[in-house]
PDB file of N, CA and C in Angstrom:
ATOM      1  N   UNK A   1      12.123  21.547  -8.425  1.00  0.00           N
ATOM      2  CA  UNK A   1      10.845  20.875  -8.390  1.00  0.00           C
ATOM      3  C   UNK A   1      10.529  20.462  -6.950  1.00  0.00           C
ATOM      4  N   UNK A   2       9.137  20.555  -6.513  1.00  0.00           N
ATOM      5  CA  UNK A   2       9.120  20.174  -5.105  1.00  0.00           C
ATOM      6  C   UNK A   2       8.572  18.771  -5.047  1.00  0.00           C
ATOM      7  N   UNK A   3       9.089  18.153  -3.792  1.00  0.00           N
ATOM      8  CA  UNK A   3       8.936  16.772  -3.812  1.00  0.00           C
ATOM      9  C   UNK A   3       7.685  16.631  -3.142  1.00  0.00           C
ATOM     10  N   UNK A   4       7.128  15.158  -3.867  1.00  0.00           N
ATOM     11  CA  UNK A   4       6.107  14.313  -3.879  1.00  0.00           C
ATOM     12  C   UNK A   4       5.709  13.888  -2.507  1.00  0.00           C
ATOM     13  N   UNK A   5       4.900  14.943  -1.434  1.00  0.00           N
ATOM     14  CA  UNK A   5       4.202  13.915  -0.601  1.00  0.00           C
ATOM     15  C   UNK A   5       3.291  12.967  -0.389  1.00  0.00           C
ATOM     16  N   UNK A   6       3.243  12.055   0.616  1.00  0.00           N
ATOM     17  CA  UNK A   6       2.299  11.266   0.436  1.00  0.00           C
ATOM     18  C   UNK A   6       1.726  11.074   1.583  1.00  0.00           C
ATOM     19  N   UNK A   7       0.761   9.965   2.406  1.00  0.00           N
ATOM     20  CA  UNK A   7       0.400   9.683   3.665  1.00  0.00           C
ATOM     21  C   UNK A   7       0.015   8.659   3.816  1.00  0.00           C
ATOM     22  N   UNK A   8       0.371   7.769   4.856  1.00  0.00           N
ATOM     23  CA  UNK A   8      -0.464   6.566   4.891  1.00  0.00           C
ATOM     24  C   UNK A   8      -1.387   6.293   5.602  1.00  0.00           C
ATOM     25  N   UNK A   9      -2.296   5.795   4.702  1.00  0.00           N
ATOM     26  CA  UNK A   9      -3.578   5.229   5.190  1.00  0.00           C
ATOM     27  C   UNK A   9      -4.014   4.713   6.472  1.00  0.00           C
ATOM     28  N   UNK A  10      -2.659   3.901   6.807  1.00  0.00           N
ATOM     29  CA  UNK A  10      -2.937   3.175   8.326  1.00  0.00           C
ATOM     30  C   UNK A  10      -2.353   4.277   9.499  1.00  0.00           C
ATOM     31  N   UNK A  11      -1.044   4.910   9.483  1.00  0.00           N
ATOM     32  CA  UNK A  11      -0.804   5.831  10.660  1.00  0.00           C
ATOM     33  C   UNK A  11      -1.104   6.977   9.998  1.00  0.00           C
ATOM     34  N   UNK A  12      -1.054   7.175   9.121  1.00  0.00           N
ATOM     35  CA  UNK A  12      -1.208   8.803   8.999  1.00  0.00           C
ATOM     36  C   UNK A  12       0.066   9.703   8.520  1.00  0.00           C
ATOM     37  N   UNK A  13       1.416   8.779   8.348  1.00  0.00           N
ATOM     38  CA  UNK A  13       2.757   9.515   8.782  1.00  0.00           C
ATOM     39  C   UNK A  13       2.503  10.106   7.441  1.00  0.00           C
ATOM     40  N   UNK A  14       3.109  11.448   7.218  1.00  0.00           N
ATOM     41  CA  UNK A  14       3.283  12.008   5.959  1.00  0.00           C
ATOM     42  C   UNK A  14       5.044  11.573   5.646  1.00  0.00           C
ATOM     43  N   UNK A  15       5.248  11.097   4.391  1.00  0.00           N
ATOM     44  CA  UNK A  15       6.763  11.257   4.024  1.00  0.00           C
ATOM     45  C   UNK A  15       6.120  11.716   2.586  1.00  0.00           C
ATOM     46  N   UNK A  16       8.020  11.517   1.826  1.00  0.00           N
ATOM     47  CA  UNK A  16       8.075  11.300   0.424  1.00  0.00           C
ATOM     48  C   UNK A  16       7.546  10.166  -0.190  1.00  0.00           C
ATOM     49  N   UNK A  17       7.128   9.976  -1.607  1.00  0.00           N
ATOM     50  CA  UNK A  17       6.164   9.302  -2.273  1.00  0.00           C
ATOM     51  C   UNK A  17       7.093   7.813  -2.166  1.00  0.00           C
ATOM     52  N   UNK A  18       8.602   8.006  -1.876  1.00  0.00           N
ATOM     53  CA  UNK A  18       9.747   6.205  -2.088  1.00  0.00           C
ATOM     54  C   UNK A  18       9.456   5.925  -0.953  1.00  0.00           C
ATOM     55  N   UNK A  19       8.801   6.523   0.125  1.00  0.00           N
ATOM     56  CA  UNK A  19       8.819   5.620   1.067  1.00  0.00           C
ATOM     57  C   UNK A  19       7.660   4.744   1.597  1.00  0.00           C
ATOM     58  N   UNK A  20       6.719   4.491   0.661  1.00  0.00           N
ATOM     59  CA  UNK A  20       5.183   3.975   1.090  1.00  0.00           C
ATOM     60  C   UNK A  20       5.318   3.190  -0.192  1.00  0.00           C
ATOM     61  N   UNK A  21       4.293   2.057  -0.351  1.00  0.00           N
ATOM     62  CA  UNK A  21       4.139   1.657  -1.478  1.00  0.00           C
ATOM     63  C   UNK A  21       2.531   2.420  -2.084  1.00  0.00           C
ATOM     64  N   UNK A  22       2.686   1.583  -2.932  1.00  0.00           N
ATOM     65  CA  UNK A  22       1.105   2.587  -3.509  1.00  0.00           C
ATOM     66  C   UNK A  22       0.588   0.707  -4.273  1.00  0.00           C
ATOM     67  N   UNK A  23      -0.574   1.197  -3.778  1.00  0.00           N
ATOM     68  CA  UNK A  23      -1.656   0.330  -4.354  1.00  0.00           C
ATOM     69  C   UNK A  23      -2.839   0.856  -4.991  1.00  0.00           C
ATOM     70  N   UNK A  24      -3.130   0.265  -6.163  1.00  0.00           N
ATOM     71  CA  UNK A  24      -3.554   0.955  -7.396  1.00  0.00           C
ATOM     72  C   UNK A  24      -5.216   0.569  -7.697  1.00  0.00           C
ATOM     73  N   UNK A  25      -6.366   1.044  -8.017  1.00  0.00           N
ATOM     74  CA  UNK A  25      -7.431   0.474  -8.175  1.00  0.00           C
ATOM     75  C   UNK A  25      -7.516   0.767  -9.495  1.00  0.00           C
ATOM     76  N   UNK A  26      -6.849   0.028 -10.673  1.00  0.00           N
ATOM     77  CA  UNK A  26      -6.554   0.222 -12.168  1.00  0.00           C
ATOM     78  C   UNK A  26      -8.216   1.085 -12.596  1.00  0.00           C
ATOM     79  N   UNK A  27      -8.189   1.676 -13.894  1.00  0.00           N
ATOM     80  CA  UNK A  27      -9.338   2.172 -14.581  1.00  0.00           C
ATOM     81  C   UNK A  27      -8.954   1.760 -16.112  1.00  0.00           C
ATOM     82  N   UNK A  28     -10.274   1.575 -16.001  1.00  0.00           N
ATOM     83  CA  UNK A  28     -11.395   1.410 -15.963  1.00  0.00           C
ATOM     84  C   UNK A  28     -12.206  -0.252 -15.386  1.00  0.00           C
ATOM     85  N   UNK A  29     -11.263  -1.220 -14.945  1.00  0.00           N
ATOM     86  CA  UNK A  29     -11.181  -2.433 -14.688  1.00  0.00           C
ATOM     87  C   UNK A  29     -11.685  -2.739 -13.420  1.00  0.00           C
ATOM     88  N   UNK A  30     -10.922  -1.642 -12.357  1.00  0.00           N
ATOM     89  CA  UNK A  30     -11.690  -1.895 -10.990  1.00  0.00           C
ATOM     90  C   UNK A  30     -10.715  -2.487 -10.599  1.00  0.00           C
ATOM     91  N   UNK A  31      -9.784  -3.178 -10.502  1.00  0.00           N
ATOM     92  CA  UNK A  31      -8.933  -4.403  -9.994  1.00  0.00           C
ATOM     93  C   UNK A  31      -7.955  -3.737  -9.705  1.00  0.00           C
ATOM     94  N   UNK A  32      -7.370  -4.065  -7.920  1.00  0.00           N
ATOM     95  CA  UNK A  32      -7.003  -3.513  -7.628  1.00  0.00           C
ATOM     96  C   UNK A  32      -5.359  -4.087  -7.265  1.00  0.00           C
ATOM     97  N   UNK A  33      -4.087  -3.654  -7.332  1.00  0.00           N
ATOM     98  CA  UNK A  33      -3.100  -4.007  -7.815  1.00  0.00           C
ATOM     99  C   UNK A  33      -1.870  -3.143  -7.326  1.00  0.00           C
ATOM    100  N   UNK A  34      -0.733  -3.802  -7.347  1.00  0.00           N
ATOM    101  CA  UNK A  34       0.519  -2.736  -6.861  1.00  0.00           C
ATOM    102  C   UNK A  34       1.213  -2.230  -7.907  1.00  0.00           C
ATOM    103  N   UNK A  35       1.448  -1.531  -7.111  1.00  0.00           N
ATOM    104  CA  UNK A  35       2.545  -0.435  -7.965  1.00  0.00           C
ATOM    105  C   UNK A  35       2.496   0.365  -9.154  1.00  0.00           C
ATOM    106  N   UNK A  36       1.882  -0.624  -9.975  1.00  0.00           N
ATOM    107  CA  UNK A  36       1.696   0.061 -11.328  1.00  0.00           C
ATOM    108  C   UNK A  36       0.038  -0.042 -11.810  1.00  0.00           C
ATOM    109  N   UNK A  37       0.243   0.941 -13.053  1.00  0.00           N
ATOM    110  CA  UNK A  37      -1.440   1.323 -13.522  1.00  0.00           C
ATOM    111  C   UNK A  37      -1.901   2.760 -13.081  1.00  0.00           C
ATOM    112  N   UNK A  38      -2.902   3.344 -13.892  1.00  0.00           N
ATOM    113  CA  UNK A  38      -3.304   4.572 -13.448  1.00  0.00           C
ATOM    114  C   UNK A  38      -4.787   3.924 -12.993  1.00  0.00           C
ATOM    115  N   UNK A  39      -4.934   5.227 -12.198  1.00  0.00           N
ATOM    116  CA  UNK A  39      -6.560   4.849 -11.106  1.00  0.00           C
ATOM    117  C   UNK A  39      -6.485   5.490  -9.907  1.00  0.00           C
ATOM    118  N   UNK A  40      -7.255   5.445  -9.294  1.00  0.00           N
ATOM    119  CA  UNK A  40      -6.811   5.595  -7.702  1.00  0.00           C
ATOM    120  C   UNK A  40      -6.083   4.891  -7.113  1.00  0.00           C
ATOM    121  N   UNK A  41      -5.102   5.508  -6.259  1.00  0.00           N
ATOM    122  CA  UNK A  41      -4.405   4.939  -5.492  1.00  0.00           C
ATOM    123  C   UNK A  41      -4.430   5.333  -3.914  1.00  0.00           C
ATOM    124  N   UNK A  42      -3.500   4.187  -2.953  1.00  0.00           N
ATOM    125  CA  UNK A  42      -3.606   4.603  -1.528  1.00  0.00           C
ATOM    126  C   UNK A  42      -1.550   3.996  -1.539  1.00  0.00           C
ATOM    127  N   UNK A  43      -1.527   4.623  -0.316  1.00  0.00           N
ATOM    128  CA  UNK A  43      -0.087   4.493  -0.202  1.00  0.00           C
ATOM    129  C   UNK A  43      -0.176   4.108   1.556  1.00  0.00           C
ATOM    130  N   UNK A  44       0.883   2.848   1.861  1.00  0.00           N
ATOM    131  CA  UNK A  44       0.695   2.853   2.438  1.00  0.00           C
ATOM    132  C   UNK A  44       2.441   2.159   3.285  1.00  0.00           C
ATOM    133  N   UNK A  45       2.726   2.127   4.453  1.00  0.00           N
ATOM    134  CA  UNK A  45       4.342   1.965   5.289  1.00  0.00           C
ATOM    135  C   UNK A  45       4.565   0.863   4.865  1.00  0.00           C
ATOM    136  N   UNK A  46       5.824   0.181   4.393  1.00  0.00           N
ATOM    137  CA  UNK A  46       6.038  -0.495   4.543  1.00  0.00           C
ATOM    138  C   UNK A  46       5.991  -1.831   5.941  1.00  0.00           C
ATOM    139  N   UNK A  47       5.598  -0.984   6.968  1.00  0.00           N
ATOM    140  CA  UNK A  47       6.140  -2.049   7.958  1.00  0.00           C
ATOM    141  C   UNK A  47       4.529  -3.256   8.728  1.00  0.00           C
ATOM    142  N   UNK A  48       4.485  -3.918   9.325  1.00  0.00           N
ATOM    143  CA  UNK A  48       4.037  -4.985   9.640  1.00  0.00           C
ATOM    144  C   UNK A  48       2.464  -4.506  10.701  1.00  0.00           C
ATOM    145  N   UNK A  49       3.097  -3.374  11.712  1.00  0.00           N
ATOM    146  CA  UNK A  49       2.251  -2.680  12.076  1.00  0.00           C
ATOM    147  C   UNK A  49       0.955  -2.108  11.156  1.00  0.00           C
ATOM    148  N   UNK A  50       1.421  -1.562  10.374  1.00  0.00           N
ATOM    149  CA  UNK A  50       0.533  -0.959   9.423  1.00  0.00           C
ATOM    150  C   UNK A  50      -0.306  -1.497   8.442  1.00  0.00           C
ATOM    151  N   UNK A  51       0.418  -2.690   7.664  1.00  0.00           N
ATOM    152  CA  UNK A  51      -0.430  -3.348   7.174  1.00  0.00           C
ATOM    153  C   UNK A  51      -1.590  -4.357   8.213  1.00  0.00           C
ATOM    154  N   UNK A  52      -1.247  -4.861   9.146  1.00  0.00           N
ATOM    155  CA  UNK A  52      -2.511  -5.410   9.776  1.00  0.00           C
ATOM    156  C   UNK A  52      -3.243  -4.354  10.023  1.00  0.00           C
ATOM    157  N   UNK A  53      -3.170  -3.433  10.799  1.00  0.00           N
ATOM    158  CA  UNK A  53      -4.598  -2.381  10.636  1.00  0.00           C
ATOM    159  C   UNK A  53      -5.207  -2.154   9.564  1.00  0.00           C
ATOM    160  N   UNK A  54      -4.199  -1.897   8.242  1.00  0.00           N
ATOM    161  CA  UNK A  54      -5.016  -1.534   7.080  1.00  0.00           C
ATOM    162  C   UNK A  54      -5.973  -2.709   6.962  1.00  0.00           C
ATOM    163  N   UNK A  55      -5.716  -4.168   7.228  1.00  0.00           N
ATOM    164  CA  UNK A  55      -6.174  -5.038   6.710  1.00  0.00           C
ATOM    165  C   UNK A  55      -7.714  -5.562   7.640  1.00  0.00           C
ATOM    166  N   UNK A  56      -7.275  -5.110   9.256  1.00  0.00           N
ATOM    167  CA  UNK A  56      -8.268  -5.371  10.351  1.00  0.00           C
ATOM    168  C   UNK A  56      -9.740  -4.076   9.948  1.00  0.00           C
ATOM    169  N   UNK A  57      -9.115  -2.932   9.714  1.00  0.00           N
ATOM    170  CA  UNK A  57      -9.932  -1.957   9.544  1.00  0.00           C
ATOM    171  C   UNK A  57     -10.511  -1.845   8.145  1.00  0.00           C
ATOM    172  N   UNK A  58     -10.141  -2.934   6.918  1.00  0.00           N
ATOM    173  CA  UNK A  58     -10.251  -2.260   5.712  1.00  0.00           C
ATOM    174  C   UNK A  58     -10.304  -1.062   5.390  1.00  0.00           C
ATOM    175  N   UNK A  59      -9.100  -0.533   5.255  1.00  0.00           N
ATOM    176  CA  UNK A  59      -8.564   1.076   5.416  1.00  0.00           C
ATOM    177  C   UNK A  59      -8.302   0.836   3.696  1.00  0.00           C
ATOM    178  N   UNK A  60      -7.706   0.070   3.179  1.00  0.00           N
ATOM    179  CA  UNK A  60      -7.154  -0.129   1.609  1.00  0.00           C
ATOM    180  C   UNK A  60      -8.499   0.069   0.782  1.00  0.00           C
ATOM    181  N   UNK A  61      -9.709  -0.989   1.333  1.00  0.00           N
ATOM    182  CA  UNK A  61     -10.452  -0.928   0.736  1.00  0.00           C
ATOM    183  C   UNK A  61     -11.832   0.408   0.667  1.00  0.00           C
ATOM    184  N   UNK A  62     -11.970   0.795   1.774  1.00  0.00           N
ATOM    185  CA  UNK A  62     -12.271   2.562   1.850  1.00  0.00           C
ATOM    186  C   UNK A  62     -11.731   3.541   0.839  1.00  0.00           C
ATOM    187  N   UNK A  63     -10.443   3.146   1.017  1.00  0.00           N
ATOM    188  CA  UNK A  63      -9.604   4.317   0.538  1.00  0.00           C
ATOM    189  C   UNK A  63      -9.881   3.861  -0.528  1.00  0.00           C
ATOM    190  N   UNK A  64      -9.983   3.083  -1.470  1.00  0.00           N
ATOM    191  CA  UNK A  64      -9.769   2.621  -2.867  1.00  0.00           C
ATOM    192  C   UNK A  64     -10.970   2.554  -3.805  1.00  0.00           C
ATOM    193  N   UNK A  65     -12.494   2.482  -2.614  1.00  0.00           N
ATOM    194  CA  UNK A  65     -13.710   2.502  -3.402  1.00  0.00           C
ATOM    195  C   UNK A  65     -13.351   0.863  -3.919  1.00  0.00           C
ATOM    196  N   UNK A  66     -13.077  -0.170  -3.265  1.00  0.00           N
ATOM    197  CA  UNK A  66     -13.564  -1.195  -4.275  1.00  0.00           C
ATOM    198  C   UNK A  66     -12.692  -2.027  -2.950  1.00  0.00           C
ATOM    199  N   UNK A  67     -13.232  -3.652  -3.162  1.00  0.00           N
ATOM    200  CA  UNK A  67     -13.076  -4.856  -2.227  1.00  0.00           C
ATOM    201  C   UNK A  67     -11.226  -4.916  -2.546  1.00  0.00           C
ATOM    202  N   UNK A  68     -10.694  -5.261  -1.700  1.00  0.00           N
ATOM    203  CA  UNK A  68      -9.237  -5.799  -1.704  1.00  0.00           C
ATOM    204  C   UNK A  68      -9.214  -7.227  -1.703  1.00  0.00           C
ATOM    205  N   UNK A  69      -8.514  -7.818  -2.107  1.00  0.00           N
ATOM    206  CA  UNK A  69      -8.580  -9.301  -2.468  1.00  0.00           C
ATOM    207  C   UNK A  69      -7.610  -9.908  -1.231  1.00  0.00           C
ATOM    208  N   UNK A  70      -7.843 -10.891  -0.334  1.00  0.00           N
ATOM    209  CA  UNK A  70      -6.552 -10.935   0.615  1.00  0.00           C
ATOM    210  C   UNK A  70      -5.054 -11.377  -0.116  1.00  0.00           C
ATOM    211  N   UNK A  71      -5.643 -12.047  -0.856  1.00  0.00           N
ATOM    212  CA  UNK A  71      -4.291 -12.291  -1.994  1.00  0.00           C
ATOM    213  C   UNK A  71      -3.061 -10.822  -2.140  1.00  0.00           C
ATOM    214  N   UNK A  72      -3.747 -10.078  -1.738  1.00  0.00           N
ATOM    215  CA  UNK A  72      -2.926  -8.644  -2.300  1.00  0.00           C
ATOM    216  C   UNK A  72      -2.469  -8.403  -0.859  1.00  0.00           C
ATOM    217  N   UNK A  73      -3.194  -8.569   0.369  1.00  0.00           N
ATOM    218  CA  UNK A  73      -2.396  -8.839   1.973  1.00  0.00           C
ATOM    219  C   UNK A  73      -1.161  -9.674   2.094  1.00  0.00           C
ATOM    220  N   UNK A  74      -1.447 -10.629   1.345  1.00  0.00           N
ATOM    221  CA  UNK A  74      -0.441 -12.152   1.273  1.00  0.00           C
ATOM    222  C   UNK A  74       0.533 -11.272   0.493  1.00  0.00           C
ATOM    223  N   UNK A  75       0.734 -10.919  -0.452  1.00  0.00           N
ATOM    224  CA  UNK A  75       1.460 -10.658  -1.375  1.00  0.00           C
ATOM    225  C   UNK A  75       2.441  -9.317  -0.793  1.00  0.00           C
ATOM    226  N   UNK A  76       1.742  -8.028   0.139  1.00  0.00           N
ATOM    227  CA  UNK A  76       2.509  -7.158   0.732  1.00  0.00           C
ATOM    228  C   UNK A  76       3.325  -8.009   2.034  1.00  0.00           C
ATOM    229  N   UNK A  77       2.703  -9.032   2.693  1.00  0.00           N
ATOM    230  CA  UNK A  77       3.251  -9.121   4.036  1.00  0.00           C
ATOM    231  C   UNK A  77       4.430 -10.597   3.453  1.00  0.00           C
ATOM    232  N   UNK A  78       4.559 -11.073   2.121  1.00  0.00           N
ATOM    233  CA  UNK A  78       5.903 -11.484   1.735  1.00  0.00           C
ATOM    234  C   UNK A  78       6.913 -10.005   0.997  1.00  0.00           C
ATOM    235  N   UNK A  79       6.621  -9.406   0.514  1.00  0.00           N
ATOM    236  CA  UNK A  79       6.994  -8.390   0.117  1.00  0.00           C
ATOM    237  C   UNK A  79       7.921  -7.785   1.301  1.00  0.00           C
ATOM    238  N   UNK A  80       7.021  -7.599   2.665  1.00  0.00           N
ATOM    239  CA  UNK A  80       7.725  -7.290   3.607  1.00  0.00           C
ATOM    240  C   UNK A  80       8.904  -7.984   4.358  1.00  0.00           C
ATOM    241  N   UNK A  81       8.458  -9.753   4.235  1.00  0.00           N
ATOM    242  CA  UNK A  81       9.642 -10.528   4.553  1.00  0.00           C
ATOM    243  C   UNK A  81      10.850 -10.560   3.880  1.00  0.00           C
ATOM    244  N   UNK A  82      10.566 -10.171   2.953  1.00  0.00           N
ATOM    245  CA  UNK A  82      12.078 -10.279   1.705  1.00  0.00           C
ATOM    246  C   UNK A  82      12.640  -9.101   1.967  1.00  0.00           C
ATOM    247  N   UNK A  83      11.740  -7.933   2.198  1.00  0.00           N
ATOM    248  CA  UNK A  83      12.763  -7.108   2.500  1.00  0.00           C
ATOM    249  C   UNK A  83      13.748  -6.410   3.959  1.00  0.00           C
ATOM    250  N   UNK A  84      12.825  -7.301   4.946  1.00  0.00           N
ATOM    251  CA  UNK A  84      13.545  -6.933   6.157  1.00  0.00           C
ATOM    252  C   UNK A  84      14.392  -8.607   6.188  1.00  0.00           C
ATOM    253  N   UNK A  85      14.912  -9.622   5.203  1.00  0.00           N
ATOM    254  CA  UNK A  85      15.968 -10.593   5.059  1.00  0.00           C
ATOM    255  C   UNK A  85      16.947  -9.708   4.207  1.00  0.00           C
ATOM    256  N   UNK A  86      16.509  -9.070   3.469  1.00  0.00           N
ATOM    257  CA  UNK A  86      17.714  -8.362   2.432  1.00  0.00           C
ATOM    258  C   UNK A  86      18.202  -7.233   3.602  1.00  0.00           C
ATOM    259  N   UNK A  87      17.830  -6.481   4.185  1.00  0.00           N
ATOM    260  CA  UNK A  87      18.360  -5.839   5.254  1.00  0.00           C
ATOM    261  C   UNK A  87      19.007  -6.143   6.325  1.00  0.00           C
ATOM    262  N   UNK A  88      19.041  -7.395   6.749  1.00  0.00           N
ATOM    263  CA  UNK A  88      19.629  -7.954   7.750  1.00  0.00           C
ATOM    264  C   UNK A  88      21.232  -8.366   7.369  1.00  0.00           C
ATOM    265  N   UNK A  89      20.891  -8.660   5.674  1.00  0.00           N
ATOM    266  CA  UNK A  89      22.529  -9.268   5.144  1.00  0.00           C
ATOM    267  C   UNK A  89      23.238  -8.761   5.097  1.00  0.00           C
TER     268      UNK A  89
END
């Protein structure tokens, strides 16, 4: 089976689909959400760089056809702190 590429929104890097997260614009609801749900989605680096552009440029919300809530910024850039503390241990 060939593997799942993906790209992110903010640099552009192409990888495999485990290495980006994906953020979801659920259907028929509109509301837009991580990880899970079918709808459109955008995928985007984990790292710190990337999410502020997505967030300076509204790149999430382009890509997604619908407003991003900053709540869902807040929520990736702890997402990101927990996981560069679990990496350090």
């Amino acid at each position: 089976m060939k593997p799942n590429y993906r790209r992110c929104i903010s640099c552009r890097k192409v990888g495999s689909k485990d290495e980006f997260w994906r953020i979801v614009r659920v259907f028929p609801s509109g509301k837009v959400q991580l990880d899970q749900g079918m709808g459109r989605s955008a995928y985007i680096c984990p790292e710190t760089s990337c999410l502020q552009a997505a967030q300076k440029k509204n790149r999430l919300g382009r890509s997604l056809h619908a407003s991003v809530p900053e709540t869902l910024y807040q929520s990736l850039l702890q997402r990101l702190a927990q996981s560069n503390t679990q990496n350090q241990i």
